[in-house]
C-alpha atoms as a PDB file:
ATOM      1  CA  UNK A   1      -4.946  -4.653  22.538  1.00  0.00           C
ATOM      2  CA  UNK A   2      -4.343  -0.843  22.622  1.00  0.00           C
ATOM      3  CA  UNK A   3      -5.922   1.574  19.603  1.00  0.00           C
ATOM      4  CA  UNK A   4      -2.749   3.346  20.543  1.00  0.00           C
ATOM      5  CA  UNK A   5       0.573   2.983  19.469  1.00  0.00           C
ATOM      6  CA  UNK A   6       3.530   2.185  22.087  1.00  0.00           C
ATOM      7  CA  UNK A   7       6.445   3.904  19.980  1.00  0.00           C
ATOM      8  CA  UNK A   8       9.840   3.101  22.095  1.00  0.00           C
ATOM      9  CA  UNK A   9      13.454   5.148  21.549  1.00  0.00           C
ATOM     10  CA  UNK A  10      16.791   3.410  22.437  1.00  0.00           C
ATOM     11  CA  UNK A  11      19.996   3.544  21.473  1.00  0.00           C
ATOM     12  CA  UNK A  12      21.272   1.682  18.151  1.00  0.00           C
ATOM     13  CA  UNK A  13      23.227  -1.605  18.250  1.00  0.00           C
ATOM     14  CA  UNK A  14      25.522  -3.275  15.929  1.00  0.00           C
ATOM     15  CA  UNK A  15      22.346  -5.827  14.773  1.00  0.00           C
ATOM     16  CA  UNK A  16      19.899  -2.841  13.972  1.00  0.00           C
ATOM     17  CA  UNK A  17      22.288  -2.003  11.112  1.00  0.00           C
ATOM     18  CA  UNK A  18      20.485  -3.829   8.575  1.00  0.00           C
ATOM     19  CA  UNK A  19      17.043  -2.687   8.945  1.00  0.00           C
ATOM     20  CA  UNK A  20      18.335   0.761   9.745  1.00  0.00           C
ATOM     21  CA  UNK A  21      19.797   0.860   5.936  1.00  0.00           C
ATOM     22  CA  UNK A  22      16.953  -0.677   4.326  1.00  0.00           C
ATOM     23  CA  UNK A  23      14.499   2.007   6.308  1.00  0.00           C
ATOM     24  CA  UNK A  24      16.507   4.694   5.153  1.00  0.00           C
ATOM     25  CA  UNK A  25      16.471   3.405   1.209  1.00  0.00           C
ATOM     26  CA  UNK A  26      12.794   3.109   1.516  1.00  0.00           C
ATOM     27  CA  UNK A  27      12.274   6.520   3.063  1.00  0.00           C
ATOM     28  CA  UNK A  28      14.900   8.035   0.423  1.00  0.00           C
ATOM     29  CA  UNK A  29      15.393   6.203  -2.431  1.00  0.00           C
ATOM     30  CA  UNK A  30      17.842   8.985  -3.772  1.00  0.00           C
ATOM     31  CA  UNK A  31      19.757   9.552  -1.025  1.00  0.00           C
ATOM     32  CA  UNK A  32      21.879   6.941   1.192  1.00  0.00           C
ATOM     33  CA  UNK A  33      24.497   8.233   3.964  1.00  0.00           C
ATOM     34  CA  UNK A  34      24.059   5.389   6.606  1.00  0.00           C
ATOM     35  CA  UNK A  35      26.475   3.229   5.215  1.00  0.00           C
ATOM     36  CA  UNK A  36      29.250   5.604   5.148  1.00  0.00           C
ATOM     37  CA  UNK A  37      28.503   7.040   8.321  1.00  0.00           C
ATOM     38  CA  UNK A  38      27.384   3.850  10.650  1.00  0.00           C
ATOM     39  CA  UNK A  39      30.869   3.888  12.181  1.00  0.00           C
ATOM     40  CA  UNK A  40      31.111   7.320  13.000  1.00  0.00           C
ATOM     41  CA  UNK A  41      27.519   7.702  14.341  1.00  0.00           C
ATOM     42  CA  UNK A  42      27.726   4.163  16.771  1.00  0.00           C
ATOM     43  CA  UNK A  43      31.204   5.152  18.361  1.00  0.00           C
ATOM     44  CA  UNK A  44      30.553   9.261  18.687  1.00  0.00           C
ATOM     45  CA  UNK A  45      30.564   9.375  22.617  1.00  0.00           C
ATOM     46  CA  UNK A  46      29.094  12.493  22.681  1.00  0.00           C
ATOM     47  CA  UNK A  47      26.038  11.855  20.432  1.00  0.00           C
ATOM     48  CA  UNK A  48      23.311   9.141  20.235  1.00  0.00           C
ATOM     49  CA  UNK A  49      21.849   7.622  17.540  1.00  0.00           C
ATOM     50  CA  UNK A  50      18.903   5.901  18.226  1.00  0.00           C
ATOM     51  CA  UNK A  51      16.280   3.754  16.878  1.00  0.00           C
ATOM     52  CA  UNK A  52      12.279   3.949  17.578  1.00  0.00           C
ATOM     53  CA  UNK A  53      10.282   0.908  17.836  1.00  0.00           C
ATOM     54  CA  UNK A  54       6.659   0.574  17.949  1.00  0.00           C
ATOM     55  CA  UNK A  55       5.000  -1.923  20.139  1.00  0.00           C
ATOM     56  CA  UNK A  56       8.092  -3.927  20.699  1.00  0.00           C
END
């Protein structure tokens, strides 16, 4: 095993909701938008909205 960190970026999907919302109430307790804006963010065409993973 690796000292270093493998940190990978793809787009969402529909089963990273979940731990997307509960990372973003950990990292900001006061504030929560991803649950208003989930729908808008996964069908914009234009944008992406993407989740990083490390090692896997």
């Amino acid at each position: 095993m690796s000292d270093r960190l493998e940190i990978h970026l793809r787009r969402v999907k529909h089963e990273d909701r979940k731990k997307v919302i509960e990372v973003e109430s950990k990292s900001t307790p006061n504030l929560s938008y991803v649950p208003d804006v989930w729908e808008m963010f996964t069908s914009d065409a234009m944008g992406e909205f993407s989740v990083a993973e490390i090692d896997g």
